[in-house]
Protein backbone atom coordinates (compact mmCIF):
# COMPACT_ATOMS: atom_id res chain seq x y z
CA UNK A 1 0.00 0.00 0.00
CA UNK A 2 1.93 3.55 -1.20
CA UNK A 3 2.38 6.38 1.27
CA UNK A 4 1.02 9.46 -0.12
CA UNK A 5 2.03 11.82 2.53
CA UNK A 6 2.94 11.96 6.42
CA UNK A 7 2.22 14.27 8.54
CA UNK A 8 1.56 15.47 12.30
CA UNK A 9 2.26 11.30 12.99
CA UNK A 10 -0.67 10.56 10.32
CA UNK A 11 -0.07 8.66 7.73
CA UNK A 12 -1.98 9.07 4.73
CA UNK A 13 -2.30 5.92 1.76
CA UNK A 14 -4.17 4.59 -0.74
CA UNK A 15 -4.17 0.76 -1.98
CA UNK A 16 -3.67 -0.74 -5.77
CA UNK A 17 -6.63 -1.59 -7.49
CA UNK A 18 -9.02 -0.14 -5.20
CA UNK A 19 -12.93 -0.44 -5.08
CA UNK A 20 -15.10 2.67 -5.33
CA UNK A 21 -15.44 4.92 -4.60
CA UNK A 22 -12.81 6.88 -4.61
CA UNK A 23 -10.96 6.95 -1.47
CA UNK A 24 -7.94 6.57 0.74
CA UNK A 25 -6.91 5.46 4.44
CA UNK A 26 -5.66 7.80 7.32
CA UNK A 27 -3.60 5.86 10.17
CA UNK A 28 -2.88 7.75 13.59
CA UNK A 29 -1.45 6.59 16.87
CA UNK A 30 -3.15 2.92 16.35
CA UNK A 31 -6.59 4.54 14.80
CA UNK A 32 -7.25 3.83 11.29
CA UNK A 33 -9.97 5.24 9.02
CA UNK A 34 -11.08 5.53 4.95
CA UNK A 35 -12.01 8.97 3.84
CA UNK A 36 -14.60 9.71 0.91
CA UNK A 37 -12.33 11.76 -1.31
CA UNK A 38 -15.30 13.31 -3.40
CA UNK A 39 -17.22 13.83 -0.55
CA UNK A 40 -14.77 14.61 2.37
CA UNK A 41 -16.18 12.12 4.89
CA UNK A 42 -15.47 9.46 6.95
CA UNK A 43 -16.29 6.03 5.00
CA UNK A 44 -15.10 3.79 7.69
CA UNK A 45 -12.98 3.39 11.18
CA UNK A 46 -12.04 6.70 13.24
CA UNK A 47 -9.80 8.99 14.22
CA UNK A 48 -8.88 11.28 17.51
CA UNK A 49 -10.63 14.49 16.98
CA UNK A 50 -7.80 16.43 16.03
CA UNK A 51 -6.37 13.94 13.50
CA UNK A 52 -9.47 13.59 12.12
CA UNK A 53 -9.59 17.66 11.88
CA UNK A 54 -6.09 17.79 10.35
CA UNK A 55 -6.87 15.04 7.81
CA UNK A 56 -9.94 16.71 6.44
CA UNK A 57 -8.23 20.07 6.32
CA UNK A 58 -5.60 18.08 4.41
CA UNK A 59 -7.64 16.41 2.26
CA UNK A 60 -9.70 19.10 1.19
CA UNK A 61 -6.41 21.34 0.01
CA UNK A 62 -5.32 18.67 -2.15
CA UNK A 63 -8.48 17.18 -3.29
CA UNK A 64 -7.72 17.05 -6.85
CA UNK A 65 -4.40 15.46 -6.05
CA UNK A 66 -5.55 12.35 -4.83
CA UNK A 67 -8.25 12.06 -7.34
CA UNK A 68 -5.37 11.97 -9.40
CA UNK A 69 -3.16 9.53 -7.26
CA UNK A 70 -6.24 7.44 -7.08
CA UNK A 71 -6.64 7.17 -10.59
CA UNK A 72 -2.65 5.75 -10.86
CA UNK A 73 -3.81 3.52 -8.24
CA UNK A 74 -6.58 2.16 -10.00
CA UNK A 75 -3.75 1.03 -12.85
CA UNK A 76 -1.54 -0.19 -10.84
CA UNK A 77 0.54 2.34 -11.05
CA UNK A 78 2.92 4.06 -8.06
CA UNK A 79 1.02 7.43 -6.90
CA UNK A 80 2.54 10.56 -6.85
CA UNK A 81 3.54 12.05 -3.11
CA UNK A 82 1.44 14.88 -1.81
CA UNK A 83 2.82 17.62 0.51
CA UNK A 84 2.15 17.31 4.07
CA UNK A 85 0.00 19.54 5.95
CA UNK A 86 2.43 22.54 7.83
């Protein structure tokens, strides 16, 4: 499973050959969770408040990003690194 970006201890990926929708998984201290990444929700699992804060904040600056690291996914191919959140 690629690493898209760390930050803040959170580690953000996305799997090969993923079902929909589109989507990708947040890990934090333990916690893990998959995040809607057309709709900016929680899909499954949780996260500490905060984390869950700083990973929607995240997400939502660089939605079109991992649309587009989701769509190299989807072919199997590796996705391109995202900048963390500072």
């Amino acid at each position: 499973m690629p690493t898209v970006s760390v930050f803040y201890g959170i580690i953000i990926r996305m799997f090969f050959d993923e079902h929909a929708p589109p989507h990708f998984h947040a890990q934090y201290d333990g916690f893990k969770a998959t995040i809607s990444i057309k709709e900016l929700c929680f899909l499954s699992g949780s996260l500490p408040r905060r984390a869950q804060e700083l990973v929607l904040e995240w997400a939502k600056l660089h939605q079109t990003e991992l649309a587009t690291d989701w769509d190299l996914c989807r072919r199997h191919r590796q996705p391109n690194p995202i900048t963390q959140l500072k």
